[in-house]
C-alpha atoms as a PDB file:
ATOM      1  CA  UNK A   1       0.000   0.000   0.000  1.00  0.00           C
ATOM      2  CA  UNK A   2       1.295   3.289  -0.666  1.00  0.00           C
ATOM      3  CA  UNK A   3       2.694   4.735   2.522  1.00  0.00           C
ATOM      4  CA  UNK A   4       2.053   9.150   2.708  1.00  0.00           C
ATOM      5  CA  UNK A   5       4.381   9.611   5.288  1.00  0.00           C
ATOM      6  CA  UNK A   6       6.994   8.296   2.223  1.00  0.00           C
ATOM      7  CA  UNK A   7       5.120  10.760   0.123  1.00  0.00           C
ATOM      8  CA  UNK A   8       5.733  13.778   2.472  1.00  0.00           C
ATOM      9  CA  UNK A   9       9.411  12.778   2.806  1.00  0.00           C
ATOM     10  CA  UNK A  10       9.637  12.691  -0.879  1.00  0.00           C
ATOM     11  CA  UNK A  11       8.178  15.680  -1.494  1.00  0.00           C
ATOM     12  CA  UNK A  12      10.461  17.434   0.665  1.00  0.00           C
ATOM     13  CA  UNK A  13      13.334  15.968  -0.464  1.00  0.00           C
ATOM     14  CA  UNK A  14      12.303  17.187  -3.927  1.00  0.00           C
ATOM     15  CA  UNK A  15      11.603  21.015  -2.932  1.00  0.00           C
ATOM     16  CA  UNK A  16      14.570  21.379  -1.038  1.00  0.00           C
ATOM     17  CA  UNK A  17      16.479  19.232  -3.930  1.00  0.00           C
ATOM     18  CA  UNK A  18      18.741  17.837  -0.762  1.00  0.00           C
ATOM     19  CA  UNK A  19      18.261  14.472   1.215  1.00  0.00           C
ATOM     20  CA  UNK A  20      19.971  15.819   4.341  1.00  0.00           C
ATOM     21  CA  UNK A  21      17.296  19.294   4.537  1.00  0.00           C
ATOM     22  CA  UNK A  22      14.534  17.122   3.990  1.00  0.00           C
ATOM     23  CA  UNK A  23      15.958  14.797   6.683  1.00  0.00           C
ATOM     24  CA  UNK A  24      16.303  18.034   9.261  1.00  0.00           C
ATOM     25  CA  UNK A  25      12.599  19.651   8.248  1.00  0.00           C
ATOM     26  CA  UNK A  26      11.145  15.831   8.991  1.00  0.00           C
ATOM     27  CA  UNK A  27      12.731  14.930  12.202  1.00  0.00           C
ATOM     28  CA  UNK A  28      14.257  11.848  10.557  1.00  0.00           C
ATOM     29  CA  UNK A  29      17.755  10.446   9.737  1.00  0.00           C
ATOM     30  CA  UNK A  30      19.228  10.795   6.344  1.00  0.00           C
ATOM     31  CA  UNK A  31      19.438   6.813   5.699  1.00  0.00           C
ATOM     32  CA  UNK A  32      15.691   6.751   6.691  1.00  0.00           C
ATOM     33  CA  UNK A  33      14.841   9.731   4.188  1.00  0.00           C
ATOM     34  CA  UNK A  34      16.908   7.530   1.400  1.00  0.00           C
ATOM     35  CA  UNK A  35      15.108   4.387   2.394  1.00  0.00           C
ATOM     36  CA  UNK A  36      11.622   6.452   2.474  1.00  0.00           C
ATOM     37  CA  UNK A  37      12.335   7.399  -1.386  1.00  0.00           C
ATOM     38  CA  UNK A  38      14.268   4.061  -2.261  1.00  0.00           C
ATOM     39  CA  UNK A  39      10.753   2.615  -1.159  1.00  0.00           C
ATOM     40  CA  UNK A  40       8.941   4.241  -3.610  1.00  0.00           C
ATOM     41  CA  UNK A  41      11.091   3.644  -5.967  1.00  0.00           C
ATOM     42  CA  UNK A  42      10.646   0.179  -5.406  1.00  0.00           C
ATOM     43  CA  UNK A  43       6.861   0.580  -5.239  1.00  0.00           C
ATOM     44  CA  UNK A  44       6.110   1.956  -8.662  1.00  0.00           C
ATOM     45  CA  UNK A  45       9.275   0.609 -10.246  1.00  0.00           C
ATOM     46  CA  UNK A  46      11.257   3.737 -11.791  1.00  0.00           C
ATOM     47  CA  UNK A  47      13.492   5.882 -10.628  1.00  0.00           C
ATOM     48  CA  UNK A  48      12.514   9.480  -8.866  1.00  0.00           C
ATOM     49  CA  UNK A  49      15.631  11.373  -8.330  1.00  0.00           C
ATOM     50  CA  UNK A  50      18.722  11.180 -10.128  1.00  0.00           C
ATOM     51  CA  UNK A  51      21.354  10.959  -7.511  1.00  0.00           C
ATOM     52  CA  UNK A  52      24.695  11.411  -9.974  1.00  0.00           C
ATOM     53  CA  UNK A  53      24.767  15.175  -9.354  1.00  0.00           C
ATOM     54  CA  UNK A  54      25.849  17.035  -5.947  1.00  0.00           C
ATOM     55  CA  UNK A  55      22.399  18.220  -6.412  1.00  0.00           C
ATOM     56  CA  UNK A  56      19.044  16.182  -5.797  1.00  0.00           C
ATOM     57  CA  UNK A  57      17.286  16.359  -9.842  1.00  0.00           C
ATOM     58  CA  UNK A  58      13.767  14.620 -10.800  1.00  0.00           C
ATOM     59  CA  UNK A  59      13.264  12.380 -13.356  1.00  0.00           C
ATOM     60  CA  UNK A  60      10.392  13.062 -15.146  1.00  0.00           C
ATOM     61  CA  UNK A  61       8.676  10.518 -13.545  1.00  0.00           C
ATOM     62  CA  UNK A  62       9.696  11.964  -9.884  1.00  0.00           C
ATOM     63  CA  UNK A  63       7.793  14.847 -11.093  1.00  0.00           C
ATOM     64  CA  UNK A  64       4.972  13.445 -11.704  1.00  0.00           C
ATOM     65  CA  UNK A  65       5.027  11.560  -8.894  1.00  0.00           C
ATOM     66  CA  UNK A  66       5.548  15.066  -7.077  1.00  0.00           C
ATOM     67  CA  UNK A  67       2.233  16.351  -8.529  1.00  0.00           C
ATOM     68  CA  UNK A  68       0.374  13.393  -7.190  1.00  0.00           C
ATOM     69  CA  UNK A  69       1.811  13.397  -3.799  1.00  0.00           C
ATOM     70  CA  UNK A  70       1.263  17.672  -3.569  1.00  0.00           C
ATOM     71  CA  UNK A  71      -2.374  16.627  -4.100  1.00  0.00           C
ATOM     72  CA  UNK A  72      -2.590  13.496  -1.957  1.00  0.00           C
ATOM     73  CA  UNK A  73      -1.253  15.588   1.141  1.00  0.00           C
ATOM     74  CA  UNK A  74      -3.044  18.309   0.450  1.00  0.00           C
ATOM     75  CA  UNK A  75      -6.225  16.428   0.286  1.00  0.00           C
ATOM     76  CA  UNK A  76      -5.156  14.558   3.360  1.00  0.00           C
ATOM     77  CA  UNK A  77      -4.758  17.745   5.267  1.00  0.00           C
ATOM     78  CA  UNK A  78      -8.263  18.996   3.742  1.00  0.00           C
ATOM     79  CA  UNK A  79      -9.254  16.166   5.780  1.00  0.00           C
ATOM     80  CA  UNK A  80      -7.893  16.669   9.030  1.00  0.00           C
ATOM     81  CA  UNK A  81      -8.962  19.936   8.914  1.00  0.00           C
ATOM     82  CA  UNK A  82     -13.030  19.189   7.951  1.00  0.00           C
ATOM     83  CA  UNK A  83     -13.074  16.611  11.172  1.00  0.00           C
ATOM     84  CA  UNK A  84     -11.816  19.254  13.438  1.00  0.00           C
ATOM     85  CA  UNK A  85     -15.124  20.908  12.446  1.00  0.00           C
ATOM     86  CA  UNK A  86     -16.742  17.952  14.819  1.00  0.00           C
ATOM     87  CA  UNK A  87     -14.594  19.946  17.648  1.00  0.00           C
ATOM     88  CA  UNK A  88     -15.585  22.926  17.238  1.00  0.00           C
ATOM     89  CA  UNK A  89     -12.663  23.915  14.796  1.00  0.00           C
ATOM     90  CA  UNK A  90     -11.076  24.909  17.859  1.00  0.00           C
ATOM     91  CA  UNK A  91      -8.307  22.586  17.347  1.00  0.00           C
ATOM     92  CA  UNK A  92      -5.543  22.190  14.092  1.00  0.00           C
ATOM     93  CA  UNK A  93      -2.927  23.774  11.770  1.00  0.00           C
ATOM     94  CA  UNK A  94      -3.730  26.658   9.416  1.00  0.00           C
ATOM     95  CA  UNK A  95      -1.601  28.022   6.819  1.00  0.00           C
ATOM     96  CA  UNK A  96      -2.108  31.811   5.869  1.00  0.00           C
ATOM     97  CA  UNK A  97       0.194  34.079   3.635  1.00  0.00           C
ATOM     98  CA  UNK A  98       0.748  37.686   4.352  1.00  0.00           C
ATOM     99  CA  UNK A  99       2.210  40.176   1.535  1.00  0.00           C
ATOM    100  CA  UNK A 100       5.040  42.262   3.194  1.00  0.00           C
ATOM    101  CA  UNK A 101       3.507  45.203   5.291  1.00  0.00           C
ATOM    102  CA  UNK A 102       0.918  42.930   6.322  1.00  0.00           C
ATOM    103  CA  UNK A 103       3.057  39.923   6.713  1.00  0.00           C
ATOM    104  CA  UNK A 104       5.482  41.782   9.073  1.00  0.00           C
ATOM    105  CA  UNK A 105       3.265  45.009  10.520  1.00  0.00           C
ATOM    106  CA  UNK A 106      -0.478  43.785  10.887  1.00  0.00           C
ATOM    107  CA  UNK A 107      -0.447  40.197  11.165  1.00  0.00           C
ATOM    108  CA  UNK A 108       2.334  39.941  14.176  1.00  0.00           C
ATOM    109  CA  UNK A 109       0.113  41.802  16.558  1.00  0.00           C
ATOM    110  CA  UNK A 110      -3.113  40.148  15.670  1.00  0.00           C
ATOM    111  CA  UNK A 111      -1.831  37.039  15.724  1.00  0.00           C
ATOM    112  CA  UNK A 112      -0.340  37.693  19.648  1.00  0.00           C
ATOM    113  CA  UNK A 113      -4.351  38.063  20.336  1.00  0.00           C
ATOM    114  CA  UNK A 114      -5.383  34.984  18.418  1.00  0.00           C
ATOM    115  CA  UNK A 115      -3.249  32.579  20.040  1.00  0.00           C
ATOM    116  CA  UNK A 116      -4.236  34.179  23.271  1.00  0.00           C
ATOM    117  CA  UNK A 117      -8.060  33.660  21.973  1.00  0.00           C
ATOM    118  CA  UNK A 118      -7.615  30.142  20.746  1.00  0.00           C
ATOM    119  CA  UNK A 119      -4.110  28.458  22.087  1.00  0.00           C
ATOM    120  CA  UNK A 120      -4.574  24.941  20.312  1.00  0.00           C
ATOM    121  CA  UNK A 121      -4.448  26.273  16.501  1.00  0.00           C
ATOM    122  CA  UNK A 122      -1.228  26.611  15.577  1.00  0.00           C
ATOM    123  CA  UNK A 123      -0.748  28.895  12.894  1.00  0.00           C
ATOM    124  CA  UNK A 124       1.947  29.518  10.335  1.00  0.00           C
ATOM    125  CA  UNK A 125       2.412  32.550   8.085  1.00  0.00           C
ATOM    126  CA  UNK A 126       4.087  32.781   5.101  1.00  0.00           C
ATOM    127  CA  UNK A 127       5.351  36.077   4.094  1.00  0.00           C
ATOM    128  CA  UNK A 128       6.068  36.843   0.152  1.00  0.00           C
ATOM    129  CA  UNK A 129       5.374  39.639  -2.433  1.00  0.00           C
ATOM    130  CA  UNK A 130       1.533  40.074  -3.198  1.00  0.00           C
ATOM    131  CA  UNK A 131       1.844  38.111  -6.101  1.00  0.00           C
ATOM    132  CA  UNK A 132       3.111  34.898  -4.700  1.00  0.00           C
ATOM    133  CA  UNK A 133       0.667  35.131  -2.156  1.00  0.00           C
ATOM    134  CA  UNK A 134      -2.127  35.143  -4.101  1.00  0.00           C
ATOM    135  CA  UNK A 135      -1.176  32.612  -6.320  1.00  0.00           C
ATOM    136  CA  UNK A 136      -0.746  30.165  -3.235  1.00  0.00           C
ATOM    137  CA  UNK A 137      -3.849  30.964  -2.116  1.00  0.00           C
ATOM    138  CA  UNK A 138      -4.925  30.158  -5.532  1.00  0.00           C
ATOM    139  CA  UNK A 139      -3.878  26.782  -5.641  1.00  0.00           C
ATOM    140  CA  UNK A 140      -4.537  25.669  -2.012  1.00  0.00           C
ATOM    141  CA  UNK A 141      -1.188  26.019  -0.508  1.00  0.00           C
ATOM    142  CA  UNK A 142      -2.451  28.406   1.573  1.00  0.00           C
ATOM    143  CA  UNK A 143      -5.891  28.907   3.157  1.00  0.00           C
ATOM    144  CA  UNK A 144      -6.084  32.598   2.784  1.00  0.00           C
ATOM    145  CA  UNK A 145      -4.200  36.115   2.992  1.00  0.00           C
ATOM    146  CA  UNK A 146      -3.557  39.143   3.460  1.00  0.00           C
ATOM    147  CA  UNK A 147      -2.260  41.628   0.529  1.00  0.00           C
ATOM    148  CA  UNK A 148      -2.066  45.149  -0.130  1.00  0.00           C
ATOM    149  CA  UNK A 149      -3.034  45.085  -4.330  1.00  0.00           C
ATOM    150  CA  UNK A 150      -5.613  43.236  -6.729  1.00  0.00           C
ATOM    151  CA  UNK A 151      -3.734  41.300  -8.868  1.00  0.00           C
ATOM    152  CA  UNK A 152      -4.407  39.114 -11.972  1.00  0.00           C
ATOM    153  CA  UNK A 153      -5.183  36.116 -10.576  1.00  0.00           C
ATOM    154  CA  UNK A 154      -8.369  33.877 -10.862  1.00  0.00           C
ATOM    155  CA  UNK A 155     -10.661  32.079  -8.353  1.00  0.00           C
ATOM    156  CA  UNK A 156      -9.419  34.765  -5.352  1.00  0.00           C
ATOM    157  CA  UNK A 157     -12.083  37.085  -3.718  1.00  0.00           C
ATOM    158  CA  UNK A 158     -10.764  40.366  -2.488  1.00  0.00           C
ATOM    159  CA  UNK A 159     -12.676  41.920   0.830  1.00  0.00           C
ATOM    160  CA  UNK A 160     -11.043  45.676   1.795  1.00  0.00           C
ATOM    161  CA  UNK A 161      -9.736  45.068   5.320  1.00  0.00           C
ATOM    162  CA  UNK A 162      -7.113  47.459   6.788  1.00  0.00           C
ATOM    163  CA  UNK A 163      -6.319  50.760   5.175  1.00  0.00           C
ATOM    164  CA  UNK A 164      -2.584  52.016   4.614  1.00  0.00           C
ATOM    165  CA  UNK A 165      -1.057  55.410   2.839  1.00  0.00           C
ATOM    166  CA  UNK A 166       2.441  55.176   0.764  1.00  0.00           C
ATOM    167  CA  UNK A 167       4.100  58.193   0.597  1.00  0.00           C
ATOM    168  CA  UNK A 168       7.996  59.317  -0.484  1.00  0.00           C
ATOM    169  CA  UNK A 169      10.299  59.495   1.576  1.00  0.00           C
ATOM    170  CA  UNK A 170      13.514  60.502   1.704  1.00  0.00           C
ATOM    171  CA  UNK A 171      16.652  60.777   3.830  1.00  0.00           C
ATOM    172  CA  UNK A 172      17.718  63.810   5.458  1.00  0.00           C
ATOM    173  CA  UNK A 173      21.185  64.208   3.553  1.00  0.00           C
ATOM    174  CA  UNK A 174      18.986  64.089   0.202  1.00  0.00           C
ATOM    175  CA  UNK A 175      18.942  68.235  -0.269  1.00  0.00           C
ATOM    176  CA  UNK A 176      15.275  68.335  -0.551  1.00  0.00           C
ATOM    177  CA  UNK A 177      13.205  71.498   1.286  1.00  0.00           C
ATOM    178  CA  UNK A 178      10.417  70.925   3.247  1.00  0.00           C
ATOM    179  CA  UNK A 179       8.129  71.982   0.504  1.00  0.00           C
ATOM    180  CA  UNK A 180       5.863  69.587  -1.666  1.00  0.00           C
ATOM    181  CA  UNK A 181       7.651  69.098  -5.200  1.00  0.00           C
ATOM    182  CA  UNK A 182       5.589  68.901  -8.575  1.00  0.00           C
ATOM    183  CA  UNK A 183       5.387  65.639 -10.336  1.00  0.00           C
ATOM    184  CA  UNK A 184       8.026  66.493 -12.746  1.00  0.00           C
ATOM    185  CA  UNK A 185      10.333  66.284  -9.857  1.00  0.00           C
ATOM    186  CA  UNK A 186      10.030  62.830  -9.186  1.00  0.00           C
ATOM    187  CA  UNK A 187      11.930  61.759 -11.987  1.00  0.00           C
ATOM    188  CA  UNK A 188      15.164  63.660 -10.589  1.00  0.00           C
ATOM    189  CA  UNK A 189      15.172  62.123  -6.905  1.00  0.00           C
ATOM    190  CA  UNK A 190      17.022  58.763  -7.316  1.00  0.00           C
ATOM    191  CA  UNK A 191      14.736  55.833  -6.436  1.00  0.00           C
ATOM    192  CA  UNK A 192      15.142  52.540  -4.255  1.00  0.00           C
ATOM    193  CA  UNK A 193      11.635  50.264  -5.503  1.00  0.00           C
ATOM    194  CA  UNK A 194      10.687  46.784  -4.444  1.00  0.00           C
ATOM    195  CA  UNK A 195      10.744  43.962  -6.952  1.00  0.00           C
ATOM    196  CA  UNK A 196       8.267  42.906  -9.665  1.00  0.00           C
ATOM    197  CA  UNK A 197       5.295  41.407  -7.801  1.00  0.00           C
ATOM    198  CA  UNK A 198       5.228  43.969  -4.734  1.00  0.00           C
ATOM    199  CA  UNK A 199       1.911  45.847  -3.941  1.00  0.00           C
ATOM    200  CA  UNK A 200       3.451  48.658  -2.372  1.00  0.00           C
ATOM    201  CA  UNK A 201       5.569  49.342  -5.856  1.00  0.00           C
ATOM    202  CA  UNK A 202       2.242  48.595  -7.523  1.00  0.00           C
ATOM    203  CA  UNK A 203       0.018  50.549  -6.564  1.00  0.00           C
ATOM    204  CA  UNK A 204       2.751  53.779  -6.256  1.00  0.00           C
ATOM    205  CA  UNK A 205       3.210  53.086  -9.893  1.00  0.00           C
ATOM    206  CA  UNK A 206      -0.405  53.271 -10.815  1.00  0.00           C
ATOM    207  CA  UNK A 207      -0.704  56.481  -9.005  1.00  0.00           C
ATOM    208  CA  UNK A 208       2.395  58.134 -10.173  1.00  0.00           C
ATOM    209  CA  UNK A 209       1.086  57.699 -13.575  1.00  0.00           C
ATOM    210  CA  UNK A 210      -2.164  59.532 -13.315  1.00  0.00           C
ATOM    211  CA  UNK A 211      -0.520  62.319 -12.409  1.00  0.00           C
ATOM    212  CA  UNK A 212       1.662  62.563 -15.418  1.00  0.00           C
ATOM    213  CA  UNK A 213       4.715  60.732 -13.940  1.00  0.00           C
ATOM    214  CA  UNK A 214       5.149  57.380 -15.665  1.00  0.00           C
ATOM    215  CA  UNK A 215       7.192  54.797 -14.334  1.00  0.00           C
ATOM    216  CA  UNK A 216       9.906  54.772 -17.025  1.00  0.00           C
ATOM    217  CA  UNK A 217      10.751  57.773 -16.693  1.00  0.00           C
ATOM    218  CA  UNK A 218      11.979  57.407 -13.071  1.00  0.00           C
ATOM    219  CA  UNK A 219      15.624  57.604 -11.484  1.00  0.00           C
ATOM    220  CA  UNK A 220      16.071  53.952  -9.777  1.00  0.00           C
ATOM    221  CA  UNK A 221      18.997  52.976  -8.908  1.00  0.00           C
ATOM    222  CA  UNK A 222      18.365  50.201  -7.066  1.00  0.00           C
ATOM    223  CA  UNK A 223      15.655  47.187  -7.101  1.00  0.00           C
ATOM    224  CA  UNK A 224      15.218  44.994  -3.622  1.00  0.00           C
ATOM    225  CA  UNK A 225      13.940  42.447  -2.571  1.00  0.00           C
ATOM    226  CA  UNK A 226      12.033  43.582   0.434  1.00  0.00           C
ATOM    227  CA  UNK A 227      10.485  46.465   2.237  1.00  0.00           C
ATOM    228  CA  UNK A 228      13.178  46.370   5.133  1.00  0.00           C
ATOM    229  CA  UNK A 229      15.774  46.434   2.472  1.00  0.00           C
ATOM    230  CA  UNK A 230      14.627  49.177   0.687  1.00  0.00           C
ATOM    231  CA  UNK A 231      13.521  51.084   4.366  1.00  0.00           C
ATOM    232  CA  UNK A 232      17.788  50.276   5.038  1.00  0.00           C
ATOM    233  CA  UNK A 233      18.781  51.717   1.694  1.00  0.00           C
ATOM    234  CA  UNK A 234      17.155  55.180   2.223  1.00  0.00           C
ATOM    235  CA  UNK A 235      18.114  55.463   5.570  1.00  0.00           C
ATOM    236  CA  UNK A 236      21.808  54.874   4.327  1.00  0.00           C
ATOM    237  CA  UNK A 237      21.623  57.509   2.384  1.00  0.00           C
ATOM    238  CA  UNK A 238      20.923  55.984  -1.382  1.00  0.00           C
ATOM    239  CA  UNK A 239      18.291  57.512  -2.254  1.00  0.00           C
ATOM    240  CA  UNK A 240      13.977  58.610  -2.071  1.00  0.00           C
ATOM    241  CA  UNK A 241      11.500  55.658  -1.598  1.00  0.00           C
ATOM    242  CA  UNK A 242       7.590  55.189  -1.872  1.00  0.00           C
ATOM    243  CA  UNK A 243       6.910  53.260   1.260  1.00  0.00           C
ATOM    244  CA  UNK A 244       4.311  52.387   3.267  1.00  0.00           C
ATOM    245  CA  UNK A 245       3.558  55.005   6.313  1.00  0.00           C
ATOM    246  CA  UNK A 246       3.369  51.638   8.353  1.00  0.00           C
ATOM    247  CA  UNK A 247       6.627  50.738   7.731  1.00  0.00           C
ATOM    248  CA  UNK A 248       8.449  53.867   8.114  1.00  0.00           C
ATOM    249  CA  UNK A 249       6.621  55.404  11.051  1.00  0.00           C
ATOM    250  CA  UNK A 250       9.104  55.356  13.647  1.00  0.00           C
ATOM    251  CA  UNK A 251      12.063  56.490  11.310  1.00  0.00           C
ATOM    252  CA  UNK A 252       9.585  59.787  10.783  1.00  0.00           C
ATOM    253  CA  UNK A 253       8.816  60.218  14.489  1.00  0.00           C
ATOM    254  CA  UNK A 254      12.471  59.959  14.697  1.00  0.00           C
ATOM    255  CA  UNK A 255      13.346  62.305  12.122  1.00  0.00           C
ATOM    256  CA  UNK A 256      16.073  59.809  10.089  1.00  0.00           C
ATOM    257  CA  UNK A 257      13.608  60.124   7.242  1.00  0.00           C
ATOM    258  CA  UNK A 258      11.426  62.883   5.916  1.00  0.00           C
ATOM    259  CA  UNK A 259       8.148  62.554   3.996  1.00  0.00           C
ATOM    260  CA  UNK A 260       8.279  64.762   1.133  1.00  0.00           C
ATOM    261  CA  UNK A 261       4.684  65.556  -0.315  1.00  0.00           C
ATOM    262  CA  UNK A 262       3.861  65.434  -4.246  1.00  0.00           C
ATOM    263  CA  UNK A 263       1.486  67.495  -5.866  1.00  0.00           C
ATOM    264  CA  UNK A 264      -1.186  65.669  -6.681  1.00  0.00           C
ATOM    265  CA  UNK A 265      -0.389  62.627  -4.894  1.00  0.00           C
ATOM    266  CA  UNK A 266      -2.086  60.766  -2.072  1.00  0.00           C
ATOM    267  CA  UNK A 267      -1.690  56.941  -2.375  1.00  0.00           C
ATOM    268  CA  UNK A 268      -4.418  55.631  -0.685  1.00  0.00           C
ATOM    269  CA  UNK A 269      -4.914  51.962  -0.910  1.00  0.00           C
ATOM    270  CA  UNK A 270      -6.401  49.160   1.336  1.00  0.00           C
ATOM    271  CA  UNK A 271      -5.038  45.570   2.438  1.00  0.00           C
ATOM    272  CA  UNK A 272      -6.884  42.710   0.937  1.00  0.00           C
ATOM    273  CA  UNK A 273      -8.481  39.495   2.851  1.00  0.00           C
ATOM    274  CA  UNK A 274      -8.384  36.842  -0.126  1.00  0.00           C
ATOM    275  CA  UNK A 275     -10.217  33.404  -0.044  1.00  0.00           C
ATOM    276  CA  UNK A 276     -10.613  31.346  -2.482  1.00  0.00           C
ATOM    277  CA  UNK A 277     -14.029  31.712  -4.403  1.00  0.00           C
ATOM    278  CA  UNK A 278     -14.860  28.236  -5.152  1.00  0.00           C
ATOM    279  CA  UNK A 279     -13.017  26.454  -1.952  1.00  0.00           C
ATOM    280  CA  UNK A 280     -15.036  25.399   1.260  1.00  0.00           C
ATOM    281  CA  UNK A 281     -13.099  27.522   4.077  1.00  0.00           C
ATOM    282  CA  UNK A 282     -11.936  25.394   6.766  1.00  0.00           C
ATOM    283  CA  UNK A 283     -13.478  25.452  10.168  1.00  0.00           C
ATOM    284  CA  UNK A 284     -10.300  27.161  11.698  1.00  0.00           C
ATOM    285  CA  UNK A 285      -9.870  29.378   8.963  1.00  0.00           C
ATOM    286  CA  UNK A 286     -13.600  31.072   9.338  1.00  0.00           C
ATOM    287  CA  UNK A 287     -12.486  31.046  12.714  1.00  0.00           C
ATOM    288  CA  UNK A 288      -9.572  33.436  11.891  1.00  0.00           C
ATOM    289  CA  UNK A 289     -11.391  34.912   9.591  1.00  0.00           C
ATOM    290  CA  UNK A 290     -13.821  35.693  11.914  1.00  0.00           C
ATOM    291  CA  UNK A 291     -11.467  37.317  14.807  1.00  0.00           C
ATOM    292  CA  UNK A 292      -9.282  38.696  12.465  1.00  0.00           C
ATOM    293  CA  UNK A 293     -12.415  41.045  10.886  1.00  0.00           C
ATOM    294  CA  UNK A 294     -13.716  41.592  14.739  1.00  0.00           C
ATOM    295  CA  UNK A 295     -10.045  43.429  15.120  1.00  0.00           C
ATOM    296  CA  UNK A 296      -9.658  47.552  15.299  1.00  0.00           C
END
């Protein structure tokens, strides 16, 4: 019979493409890991991983078998999840995502109260762009999130939560008065943006273009990877940013940075709660859902 404990350890050793990180994440010896996937090789008769390269590659049939076993856990943890309705949903695992600001400024604290509220759910966040967050949500890797732009992907339904304001800011060696500057401006300040898939740097670039300042015609000299990244570049000195007021409200209070107001700009925007549209929540999830909507 085919044995999912083998599946999870093959999976893992798959998406970590190492036998030993798979071994750590599953609380198991590396022989046992090998024997776990030797087994399965066994079991269907072809090989899953090519093992003649310092680094763990699928066959093509190990990726199949992947696609199976995503679905067989995932359908195995639906399960789990459904019964705990006969508890009161009171009791389980649930997997949300949270965009950046969200993910590091909104969620922490609510979370504190939740686990406060209801102490045998253990929840796990994943924190990503907005993009990769909705697209696990998508596809059932996670239950739900929390994101702060629309984006272009199907089956999700968007319901405004929390509101936030991005604004520029700018560090105080950068020469700038303390007056608003006109759009045309913007292009000269040298810029420090998030990556491709961020909502922050989406929805700035929306706005900057209604007002006559398109995106391509902006000074960036540097793209990061994250929000703190970019917050540490400004503060260092390499240049303007449009942030989130969340994220850089003690560095304002502080005075290390300095808002500087455009003309004709006020980037208004709210944080999404996204669900999928044609997915029966879990009972903890509605639970979350529930408390997280009853929160100031």
């Amino acid at each position: 019979m085919l044995d999912l404990r083998k599946l999870q350890v093959f999976a893992l050793v798959l998406e970590q493409r190492s036998f030993s990180k798979a071994a750590e994440l599953s609380n198991l010896t590396q022989p046992t890991v090998s024997g776990h996937v030797k087994a399965l090789e066994d079991f269907f008769g072809v090989t899953l991983l090519d093992r003649h390269t310092r680094e763990v590659i699928p066959t093509p049939a190990g990726l199949l078998l992947h696609r199976y076993a995503k679905r067989i856990i995932r359908l195995v943890e639906e399960a789990e999840r459904e019964m705990a309705l006969f508890k009161g949903g009171r009791k389980g695992k649930l997997l949300i995502g949270g965009s950046t600001i969200p993910g590091q400024y909104i969620l922490p604290k609510i979370l504190g109260r939740f686990k406060e509220t209801y102490p045998e759910i253990q929840v796990s966040v994943k924190i990503s762009d907005t993009d990769e967050i909705a697209h696990l949500v998508a596809e059932g890797d996670l239950e739900l999130g929390i994101v702060g732009a629309k984006v272009l992907e199907s089956n999700l339904s968007y319901e405004p939560c929390y509101e936030d304001e991005i604004i520029l800011v700018v560090p105080q060696n950068l020469g700038l008065g303390s007056k608003s500057i006109k759009p045309e401006e913007v292009r000269k300040i040298p810029l420090v943006v998030r990556e491709r898939g961020s909502g922050t740097w989406l929805t700035a670039k929306r706005a900057l273009k209604e007002i006559g300042c398109p995106p391509d015609k902006l000074h960036i000299v540097a793209e990061l990877g994250s929000t703190e990244a970019v917050r540490q570049a400004v503060k260092s000195g390499l240049g303007g940013a449009f942030l989130s007021r969340r994220a850089v409200a003690e560095d304002l209070a502080s005075g290390v940075l300095r808002e500087v107001p455009v003309e004709g700009l006020r980037i208004k925007r709210h944080f999404y709660l996204i669900v999928p549209e044609r997915r029966t929540l879990s009972p903890t999830a509605q639970i979350f859902i529930n408390f997280f909507k009853s929160q100031p």
